[in-house]
PDB file of N, CA and C in Angstrom:
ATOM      1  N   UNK A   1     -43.477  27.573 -39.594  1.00  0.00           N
ATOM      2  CA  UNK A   1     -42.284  26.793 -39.761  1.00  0.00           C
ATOM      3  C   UNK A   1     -41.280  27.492 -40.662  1.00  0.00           C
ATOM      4  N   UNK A   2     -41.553  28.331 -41.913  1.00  0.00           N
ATOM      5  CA  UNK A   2     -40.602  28.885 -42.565  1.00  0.00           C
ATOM      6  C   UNK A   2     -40.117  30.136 -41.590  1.00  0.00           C
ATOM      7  N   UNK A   3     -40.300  30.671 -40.690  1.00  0.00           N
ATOM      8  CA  UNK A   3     -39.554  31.230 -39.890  1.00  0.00           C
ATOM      9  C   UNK A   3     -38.189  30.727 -39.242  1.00  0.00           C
ATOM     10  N   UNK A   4     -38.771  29.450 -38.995  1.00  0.00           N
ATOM     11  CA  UNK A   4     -37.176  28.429 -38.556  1.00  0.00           C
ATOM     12  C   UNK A   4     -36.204  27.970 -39.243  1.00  0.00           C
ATOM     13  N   UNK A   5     -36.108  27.962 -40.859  1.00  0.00           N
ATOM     14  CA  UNK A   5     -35.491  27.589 -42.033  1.00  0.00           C
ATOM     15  C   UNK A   5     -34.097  28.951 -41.910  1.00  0.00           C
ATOM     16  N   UNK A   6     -34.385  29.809 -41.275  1.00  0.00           N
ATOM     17  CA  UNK A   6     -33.358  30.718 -41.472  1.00  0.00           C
ATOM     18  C   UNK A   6     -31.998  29.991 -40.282  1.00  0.00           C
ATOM     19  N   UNK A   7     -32.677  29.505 -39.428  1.00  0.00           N
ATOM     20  CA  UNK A   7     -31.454  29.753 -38.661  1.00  0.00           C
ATOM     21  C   UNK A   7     -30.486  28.524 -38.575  1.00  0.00           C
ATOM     22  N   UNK A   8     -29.407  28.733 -38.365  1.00  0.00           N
ATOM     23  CA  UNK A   8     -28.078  28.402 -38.801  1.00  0.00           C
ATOM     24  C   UNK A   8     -28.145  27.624 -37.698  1.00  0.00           C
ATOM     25  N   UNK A   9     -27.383  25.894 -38.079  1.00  0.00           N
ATOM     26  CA  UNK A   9     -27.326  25.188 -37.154  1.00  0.00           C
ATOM     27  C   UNK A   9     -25.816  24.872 -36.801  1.00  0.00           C
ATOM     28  N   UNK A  10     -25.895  24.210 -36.154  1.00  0.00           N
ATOM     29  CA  UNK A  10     -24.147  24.022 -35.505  1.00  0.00           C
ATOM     30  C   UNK A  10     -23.485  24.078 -34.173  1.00  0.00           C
ATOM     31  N   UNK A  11     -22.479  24.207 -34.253  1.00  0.00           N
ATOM     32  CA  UNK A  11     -21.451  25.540 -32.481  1.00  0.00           C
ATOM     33  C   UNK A  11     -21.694  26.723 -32.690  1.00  0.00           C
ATOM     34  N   UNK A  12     -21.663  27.045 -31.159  1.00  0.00           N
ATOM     35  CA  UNK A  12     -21.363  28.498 -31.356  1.00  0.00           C
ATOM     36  C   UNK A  12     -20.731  28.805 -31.951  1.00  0.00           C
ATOM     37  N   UNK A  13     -19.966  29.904 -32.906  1.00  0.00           N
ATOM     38  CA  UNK A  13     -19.207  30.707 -33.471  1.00  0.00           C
ATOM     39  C   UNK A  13     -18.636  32.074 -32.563  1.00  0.00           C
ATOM     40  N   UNK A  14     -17.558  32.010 -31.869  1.00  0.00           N
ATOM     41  CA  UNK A  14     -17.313  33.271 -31.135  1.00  0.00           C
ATOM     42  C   UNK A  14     -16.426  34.301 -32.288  1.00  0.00           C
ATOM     43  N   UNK A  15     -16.797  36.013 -32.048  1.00  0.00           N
ATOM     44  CA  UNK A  15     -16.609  37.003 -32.541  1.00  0.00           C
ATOM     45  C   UNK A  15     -14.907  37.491 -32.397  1.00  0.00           C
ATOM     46  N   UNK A  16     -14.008  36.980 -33.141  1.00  0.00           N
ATOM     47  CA  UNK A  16     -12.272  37.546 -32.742  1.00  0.00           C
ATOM     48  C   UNK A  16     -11.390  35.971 -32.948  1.00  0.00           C
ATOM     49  N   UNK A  17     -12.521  34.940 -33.056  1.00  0.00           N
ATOM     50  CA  UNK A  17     -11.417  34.464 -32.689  1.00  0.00           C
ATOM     51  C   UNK A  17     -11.695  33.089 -33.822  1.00  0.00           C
ATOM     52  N   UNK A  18     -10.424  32.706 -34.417  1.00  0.00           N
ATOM     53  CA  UNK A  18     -10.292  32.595 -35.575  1.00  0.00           C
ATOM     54  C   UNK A  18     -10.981  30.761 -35.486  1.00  0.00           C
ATOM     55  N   UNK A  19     -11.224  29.800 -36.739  1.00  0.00           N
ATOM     56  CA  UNK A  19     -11.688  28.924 -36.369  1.00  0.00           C
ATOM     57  C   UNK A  19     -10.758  27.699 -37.169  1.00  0.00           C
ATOM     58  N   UNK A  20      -9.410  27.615 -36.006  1.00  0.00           N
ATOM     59  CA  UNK A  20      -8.212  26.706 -36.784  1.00  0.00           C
ATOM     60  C   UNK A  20      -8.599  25.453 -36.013  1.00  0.00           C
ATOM     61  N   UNK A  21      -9.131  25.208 -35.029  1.00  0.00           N
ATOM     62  CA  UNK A  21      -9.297  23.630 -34.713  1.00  0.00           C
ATOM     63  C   UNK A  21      -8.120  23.439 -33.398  1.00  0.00           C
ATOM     64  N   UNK A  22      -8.025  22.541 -33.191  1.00  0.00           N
ATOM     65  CA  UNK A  22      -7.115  21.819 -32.451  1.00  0.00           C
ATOM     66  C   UNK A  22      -5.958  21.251 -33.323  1.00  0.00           C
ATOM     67  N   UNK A  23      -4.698  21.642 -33.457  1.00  0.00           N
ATOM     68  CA  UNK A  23      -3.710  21.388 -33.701  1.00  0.00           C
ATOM     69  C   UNK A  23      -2.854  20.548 -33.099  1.00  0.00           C
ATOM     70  N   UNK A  24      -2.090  19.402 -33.501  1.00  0.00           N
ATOM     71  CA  UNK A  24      -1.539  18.249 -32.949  1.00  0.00           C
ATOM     72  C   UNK A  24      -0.143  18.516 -32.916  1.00  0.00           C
ATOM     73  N   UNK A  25       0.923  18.564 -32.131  1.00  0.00           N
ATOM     74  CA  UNK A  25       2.555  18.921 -32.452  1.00  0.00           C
ATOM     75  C   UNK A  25       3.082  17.391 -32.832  1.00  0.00           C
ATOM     76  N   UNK A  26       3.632  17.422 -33.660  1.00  0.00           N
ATOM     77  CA  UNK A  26       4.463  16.649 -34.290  1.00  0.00           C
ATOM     78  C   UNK A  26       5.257  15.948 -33.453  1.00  0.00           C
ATOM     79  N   UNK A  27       5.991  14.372 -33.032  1.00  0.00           N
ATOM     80  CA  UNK A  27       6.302  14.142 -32.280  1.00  0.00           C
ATOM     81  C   UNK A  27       7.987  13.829 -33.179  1.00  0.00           C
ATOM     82  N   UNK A  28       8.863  14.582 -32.531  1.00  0.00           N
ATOM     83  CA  UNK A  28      10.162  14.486 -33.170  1.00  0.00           C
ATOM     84  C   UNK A  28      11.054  13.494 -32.747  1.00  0.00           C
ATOM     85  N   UNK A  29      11.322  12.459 -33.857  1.00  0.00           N
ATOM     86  CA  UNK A  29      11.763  10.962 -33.413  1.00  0.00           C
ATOM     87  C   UNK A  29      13.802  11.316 -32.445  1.00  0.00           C
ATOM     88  N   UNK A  30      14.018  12.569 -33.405  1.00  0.00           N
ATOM     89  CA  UNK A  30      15.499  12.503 -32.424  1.00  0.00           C
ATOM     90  C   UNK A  30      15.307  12.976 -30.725  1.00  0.00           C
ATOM     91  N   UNK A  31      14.525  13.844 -30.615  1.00  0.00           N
ATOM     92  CA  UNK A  31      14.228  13.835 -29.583  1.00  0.00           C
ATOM     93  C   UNK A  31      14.153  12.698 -28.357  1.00  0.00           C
ATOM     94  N   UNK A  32      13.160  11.806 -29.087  1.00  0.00           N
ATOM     95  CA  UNK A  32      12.804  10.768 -28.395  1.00  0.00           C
ATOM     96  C   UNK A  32      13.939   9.778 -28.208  1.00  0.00           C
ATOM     97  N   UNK A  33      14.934   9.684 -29.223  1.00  0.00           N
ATOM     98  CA  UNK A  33      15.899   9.012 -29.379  1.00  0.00           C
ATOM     99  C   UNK A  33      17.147   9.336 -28.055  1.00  0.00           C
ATOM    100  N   UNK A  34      17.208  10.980 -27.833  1.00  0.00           N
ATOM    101  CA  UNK A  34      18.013  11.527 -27.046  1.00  0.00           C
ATOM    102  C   UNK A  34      17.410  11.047 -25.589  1.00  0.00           C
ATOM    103  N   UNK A  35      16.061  11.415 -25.212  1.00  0.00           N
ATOM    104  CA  UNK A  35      15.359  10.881 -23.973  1.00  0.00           C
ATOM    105  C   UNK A  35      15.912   9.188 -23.785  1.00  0.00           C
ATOM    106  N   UNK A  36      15.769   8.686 -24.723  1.00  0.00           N
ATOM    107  CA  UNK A  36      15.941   7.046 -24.475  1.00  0.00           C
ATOM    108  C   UNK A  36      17.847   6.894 -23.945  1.00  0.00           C
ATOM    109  N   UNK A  37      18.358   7.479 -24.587  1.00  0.00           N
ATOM    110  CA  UNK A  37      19.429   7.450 -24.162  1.00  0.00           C
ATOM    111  C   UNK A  37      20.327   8.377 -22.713  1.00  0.00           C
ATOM    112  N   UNK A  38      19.206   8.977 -22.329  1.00  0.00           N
ATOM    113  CA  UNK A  38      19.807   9.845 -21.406  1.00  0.00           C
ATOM    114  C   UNK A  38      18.863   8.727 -20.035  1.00  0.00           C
ATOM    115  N   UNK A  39      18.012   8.601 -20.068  1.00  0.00           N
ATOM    116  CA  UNK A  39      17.419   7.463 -19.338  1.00  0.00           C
ATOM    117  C   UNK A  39      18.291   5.968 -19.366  1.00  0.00           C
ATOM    118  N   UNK A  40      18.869   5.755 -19.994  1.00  0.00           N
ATOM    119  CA  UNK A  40      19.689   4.506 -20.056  1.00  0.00           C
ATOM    120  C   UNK A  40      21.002   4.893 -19.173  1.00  0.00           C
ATOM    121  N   UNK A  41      21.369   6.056 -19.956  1.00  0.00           N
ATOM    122  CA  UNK A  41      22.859   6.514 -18.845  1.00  0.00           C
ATOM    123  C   UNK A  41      22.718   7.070 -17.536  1.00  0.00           C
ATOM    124  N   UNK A  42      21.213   7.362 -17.546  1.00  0.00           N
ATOM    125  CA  UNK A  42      20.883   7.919 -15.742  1.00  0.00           C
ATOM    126  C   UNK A  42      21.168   6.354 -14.940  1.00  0.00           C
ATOM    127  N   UNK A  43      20.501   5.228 -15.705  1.00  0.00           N
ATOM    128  CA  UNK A  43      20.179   4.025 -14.961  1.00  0.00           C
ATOM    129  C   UNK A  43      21.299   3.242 -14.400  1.00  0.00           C
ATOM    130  N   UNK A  44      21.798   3.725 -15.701  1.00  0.00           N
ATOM    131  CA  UNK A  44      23.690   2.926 -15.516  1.00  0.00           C
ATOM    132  C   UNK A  44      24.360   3.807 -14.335  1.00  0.00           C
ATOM    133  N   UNK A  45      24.260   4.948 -14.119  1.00  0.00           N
ATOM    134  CA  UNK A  45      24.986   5.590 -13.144  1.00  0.00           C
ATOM    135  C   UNK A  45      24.276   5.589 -12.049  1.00  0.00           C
ATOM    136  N   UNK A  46      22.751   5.350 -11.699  1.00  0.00           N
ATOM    137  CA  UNK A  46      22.148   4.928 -10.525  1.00  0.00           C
ATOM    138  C   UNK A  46      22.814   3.386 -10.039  1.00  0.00           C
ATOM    139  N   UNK A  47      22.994   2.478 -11.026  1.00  0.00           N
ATOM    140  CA  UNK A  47      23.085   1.304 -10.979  1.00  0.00           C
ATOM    141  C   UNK A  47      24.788   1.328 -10.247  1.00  0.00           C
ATOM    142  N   UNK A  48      25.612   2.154 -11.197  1.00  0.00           N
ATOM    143  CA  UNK A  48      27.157   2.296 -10.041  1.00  0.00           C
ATOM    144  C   UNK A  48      27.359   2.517  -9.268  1.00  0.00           C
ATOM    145  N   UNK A  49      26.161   3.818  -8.682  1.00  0.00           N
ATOM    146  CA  UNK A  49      26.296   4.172  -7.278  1.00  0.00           C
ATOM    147  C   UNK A  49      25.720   3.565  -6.460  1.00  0.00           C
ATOM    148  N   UNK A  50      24.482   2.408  -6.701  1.00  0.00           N
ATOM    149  CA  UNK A  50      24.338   1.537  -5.525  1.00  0.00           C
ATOM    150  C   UNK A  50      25.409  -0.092  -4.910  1.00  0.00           C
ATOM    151  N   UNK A  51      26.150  -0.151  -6.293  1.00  0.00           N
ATOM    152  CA  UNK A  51      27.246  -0.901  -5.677  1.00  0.00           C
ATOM    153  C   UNK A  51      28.578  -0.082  -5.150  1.00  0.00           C
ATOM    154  N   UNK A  52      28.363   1.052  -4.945  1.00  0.00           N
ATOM    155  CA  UNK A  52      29.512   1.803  -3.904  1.00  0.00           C
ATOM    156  C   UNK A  52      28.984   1.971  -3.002  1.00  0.00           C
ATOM    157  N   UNK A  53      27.462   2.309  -2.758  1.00  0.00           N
ATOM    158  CA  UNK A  53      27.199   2.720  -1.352  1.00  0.00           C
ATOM    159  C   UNK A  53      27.174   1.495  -0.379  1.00  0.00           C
ATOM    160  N   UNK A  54      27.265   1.950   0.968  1.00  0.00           N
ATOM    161  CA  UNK A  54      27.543   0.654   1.946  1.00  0.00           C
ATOM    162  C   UNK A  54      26.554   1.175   2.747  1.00  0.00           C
ATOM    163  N   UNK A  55      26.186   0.350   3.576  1.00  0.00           N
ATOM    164  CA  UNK A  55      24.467   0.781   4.388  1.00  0.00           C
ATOM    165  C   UNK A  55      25.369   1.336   5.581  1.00  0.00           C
ATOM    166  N   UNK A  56      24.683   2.231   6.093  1.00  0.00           N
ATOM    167  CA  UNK A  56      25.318   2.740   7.515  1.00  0.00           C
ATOM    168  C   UNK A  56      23.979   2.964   8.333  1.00  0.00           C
ATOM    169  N   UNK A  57      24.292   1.990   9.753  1.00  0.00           N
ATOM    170  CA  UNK A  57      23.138   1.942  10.517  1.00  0.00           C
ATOM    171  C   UNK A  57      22.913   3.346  11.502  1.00  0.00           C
ATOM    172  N   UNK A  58      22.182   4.124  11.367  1.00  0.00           N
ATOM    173  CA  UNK A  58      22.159   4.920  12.265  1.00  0.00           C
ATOM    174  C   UNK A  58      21.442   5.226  13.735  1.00  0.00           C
ATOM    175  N   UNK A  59      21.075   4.039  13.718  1.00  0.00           N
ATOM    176  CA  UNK A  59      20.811   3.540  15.356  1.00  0.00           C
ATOM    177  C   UNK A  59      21.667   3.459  16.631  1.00  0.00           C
ATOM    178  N   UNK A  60      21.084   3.941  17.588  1.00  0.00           N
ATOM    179  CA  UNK A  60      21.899   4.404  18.923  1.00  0.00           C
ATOM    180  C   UNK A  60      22.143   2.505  19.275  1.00  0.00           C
ATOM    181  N   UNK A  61      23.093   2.318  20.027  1.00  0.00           N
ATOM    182  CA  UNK A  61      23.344   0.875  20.666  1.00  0.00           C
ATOM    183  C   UNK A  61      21.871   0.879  21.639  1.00  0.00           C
ATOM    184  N   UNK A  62      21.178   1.725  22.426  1.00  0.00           N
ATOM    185  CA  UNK A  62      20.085   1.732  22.851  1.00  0.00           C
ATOM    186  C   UNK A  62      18.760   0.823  21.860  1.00  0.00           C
ATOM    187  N   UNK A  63      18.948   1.512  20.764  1.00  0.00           N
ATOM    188  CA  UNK A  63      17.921   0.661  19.808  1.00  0.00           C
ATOM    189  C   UNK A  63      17.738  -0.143  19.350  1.00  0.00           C
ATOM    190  N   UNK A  64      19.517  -0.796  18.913  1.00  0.00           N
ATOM    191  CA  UNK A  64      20.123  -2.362  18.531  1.00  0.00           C
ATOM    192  C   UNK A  64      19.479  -2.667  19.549  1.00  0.00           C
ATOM    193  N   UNK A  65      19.609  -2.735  20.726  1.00  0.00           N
ATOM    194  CA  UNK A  65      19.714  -3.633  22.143  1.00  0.00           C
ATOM    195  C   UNK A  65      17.862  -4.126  21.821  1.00  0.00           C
ATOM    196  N   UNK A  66      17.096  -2.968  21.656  1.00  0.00           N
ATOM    197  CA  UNK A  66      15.797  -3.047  21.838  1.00  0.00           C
ATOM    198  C   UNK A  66      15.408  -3.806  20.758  1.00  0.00           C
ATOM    199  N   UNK A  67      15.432  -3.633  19.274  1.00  0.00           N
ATOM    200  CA  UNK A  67      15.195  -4.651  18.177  1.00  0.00           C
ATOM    201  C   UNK A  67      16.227  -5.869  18.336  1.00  0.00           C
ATOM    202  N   UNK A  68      17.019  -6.355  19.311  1.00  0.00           N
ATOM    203  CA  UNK A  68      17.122  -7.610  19.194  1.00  0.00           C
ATOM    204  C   UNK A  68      16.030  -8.524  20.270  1.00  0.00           C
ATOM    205  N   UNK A  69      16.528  -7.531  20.871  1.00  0.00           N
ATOM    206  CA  UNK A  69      15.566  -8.458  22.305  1.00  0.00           C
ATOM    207  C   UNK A  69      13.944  -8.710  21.577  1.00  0.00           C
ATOM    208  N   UNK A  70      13.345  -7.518  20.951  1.00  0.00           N
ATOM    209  CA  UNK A  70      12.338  -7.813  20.165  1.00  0.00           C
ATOM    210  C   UNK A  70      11.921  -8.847  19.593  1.00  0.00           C
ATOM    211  N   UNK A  71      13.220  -9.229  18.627  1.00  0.00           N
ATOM    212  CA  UNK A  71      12.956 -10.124  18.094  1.00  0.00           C
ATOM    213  C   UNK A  71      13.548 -11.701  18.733  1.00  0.00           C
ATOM    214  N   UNK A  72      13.771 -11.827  19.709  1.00  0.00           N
ATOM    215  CA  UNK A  72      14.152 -12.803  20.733  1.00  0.00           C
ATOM    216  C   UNK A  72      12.961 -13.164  21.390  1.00  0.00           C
ATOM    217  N   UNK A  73      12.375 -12.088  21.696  1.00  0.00           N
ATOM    218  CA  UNK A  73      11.205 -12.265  22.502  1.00  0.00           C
ATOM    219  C   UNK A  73       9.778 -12.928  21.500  1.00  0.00           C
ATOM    220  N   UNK A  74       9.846 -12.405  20.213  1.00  0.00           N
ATOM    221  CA  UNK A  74       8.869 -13.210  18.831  1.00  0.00           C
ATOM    222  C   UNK A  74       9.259 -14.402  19.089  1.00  0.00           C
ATOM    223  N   UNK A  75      10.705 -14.193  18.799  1.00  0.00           N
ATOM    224  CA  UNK A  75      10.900 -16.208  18.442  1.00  0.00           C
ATOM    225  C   UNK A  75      10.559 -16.866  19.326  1.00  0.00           C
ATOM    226  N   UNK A  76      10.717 -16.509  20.919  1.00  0.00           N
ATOM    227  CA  UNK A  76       9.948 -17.326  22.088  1.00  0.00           C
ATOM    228  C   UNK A  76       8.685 -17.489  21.801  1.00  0.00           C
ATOM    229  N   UNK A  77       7.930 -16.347  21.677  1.00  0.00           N
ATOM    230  CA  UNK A  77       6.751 -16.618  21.171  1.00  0.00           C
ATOM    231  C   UNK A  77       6.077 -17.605  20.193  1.00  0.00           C
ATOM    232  N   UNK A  78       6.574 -17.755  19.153  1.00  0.00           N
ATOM    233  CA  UNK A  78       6.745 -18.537  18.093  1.00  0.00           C
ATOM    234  C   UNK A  78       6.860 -19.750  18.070  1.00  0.00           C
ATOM    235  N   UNK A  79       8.137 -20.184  19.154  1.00  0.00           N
ATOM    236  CA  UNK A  79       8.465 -21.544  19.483  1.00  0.00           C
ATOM    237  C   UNK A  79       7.202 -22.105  20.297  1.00  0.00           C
ATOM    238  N   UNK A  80       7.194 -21.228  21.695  1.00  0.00           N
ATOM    239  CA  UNK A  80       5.839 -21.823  22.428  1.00  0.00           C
ATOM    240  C   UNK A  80       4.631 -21.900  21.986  1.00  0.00           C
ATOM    241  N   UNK A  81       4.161 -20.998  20.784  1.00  0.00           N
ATOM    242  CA  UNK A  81       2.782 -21.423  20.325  1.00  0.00           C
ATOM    243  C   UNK A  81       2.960 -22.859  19.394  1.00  0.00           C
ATOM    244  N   UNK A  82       3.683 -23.302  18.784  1.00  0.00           N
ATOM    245  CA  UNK A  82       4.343 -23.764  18.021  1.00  0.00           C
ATOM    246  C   UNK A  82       4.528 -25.365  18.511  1.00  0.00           C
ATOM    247  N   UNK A  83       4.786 -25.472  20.094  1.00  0.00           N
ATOM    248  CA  UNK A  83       5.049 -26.471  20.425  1.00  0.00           C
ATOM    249  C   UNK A  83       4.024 -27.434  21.446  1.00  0.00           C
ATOM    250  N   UNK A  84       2.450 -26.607  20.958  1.00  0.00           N
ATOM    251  CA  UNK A  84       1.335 -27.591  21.454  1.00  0.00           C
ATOM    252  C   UNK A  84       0.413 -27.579  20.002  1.00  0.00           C
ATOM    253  N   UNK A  85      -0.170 -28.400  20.115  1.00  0.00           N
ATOM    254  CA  UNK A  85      -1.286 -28.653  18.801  1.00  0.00           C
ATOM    255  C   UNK A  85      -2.567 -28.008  19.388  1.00  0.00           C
ATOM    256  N   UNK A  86      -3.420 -27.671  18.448  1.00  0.00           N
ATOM    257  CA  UNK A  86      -4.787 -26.877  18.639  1.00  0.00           C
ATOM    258  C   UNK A  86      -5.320 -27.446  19.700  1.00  0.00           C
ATOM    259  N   UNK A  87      -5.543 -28.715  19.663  1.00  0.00           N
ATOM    260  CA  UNK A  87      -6.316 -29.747  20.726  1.00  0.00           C
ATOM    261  C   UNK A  87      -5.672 -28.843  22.367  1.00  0.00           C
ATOM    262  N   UNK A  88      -4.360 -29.238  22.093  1.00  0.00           N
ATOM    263  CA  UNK A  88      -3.804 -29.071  23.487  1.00  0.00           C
ATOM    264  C   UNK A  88      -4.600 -27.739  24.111  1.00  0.00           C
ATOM    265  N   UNK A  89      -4.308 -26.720  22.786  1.00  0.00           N
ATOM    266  CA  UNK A  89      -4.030 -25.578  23.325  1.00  0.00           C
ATOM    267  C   UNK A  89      -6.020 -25.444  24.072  1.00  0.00           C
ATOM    268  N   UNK A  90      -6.882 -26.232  23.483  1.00  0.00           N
ATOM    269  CA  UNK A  90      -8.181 -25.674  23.743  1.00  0.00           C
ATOM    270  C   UNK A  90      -8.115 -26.403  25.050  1.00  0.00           C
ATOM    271  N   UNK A  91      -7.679 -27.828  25.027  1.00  0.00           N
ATOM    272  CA  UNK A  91      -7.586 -28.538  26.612  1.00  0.00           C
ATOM    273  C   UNK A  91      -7.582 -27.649  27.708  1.00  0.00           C
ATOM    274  N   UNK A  92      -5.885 -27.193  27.553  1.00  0.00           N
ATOM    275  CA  UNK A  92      -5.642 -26.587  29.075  1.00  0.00           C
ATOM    276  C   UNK A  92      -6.390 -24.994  29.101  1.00  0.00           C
ATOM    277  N   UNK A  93      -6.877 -24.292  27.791  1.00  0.00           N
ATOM    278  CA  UNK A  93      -7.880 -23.372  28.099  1.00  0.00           C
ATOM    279  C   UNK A  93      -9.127 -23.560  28.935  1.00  0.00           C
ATOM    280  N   UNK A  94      -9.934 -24.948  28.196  1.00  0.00           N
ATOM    281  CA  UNK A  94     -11.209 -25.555  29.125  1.00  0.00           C
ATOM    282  C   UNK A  94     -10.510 -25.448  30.690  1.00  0.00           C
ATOM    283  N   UNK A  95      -9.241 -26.382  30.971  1.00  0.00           N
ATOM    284  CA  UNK A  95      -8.946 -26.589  32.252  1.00  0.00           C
ATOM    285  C   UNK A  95      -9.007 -25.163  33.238  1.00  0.00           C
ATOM    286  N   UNK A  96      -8.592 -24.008  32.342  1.00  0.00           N
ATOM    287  CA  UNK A  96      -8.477 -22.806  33.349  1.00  0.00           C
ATOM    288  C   UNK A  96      -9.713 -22.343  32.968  1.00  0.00           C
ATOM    289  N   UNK A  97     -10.805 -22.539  32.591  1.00  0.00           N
ATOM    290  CA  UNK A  97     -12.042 -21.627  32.741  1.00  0.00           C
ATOM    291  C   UNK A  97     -12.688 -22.753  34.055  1.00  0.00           C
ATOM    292  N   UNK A  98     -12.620 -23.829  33.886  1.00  0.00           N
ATOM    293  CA  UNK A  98     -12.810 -24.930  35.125  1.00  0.00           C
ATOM    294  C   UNK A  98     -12.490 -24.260  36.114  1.00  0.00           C
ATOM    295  N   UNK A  99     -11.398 -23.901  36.745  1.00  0.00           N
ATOM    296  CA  UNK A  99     -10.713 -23.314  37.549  1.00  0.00           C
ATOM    297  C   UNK A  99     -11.292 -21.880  38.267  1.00  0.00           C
ATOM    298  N   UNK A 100     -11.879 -20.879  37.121  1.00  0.00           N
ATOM    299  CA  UNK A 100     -12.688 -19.790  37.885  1.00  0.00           C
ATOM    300  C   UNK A 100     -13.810 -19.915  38.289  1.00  0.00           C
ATOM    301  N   UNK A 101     -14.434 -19.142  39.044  1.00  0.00           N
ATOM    302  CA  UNK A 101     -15.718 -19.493  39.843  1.00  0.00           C
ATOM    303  C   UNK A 101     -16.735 -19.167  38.751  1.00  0.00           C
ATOM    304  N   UNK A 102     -18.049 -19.200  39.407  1.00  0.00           N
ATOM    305  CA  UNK A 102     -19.548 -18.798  38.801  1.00  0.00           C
ATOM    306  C   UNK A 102     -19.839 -17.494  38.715  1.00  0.00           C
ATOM    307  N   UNK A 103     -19.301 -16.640  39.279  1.00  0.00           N
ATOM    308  CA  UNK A 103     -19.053 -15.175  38.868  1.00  0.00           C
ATOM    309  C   UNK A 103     -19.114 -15.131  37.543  1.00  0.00           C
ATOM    310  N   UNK A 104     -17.946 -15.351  37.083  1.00  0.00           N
ATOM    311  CA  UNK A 104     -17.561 -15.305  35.274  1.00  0.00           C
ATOM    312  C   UNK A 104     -18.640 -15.930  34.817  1.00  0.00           C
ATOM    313  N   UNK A 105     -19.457 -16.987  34.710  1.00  0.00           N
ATOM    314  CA  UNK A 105     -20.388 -17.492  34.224  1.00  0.00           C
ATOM    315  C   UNK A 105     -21.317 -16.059  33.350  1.00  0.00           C
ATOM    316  N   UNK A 106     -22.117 -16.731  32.237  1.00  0.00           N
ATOM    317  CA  UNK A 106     -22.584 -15.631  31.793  1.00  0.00           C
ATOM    318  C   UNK A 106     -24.095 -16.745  31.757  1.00  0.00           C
ATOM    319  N   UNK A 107     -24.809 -15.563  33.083  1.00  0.00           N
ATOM    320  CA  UNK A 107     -26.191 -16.140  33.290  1.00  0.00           C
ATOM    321  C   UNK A 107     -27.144 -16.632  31.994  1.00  0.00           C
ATOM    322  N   UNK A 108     -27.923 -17.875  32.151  1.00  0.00           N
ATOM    323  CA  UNK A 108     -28.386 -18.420  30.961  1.00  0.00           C
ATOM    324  C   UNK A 108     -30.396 -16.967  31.536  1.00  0.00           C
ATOM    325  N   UNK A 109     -30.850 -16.407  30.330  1.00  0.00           N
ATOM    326  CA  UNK A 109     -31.499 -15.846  29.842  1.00  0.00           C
ATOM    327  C   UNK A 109     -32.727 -16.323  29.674  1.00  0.00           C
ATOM    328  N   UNK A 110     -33.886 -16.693  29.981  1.00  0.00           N
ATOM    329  CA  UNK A 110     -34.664 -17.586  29.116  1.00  0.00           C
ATOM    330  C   UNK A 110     -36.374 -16.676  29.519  1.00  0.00           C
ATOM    331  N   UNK A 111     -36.739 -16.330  28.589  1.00  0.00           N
ATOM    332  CA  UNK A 111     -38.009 -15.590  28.614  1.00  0.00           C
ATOM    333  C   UNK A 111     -39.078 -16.339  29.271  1.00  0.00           C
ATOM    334  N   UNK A 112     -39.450 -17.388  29.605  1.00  0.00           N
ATOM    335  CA  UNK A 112     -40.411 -18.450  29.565  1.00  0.00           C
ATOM    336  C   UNK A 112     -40.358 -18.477  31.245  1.00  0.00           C
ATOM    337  N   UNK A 113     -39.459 -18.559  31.470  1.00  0.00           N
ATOM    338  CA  UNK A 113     -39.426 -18.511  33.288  1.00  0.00           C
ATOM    339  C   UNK A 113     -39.155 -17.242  33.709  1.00  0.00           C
TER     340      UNK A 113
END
């Protein structure tokens, strides 16, 4: 065991290179003061130029035509789902499965027979 008393405990120690630590930079309050204010006057001049700009649509009359009808064609949609209650809507579903043959049927399975 007195063989082990010699050796030096700790970090490594590397050879050249000096042992100052981690150094923190100082945080300089005018600095920060200048940032705060150059961010305030960016905001204000973002803020002027969106009440000058005016939207300009750049859609062909081809595309108007197509996003209205689009949305003409939703609102039909909308209205007609809109204008039966759940009940109804399962009614006249039952009524059209009534309507197809035994084909569509999905054969009953039963292991026993």
């Amino acid at each position: 065991m007195a063989d082990y008393e010699a050796v030096e405990r700790g970090s490594l120690r590397l050879k050249g290179v000096a042992d100052l630590g981690v150094k923190k930079k100082k945080k300089n309050k005018e600095t920060k003061k200048m940032l705060q204010q150059i961010a305030s006057n960016q905001q204000q001049h973002d803020d002027a130029e969106e009440n000058k700009r005016t939207i300009v649509d750049k859609r062909t009359p081809a595309q108007k035509a197509f996003d209205k009808m689009q949305e003409k064609r939703q609102i039909e949609r909308i209205l007609k789902k809109a204008s039966k209650t759940h009940k109804q809507s399962v009614e006249e579903f039952n009524r059209h499965l009534d309507t197809l043959t035994e084909h569509y049927d999905i054969p009953k399975v039963s292991w026993t027979k």
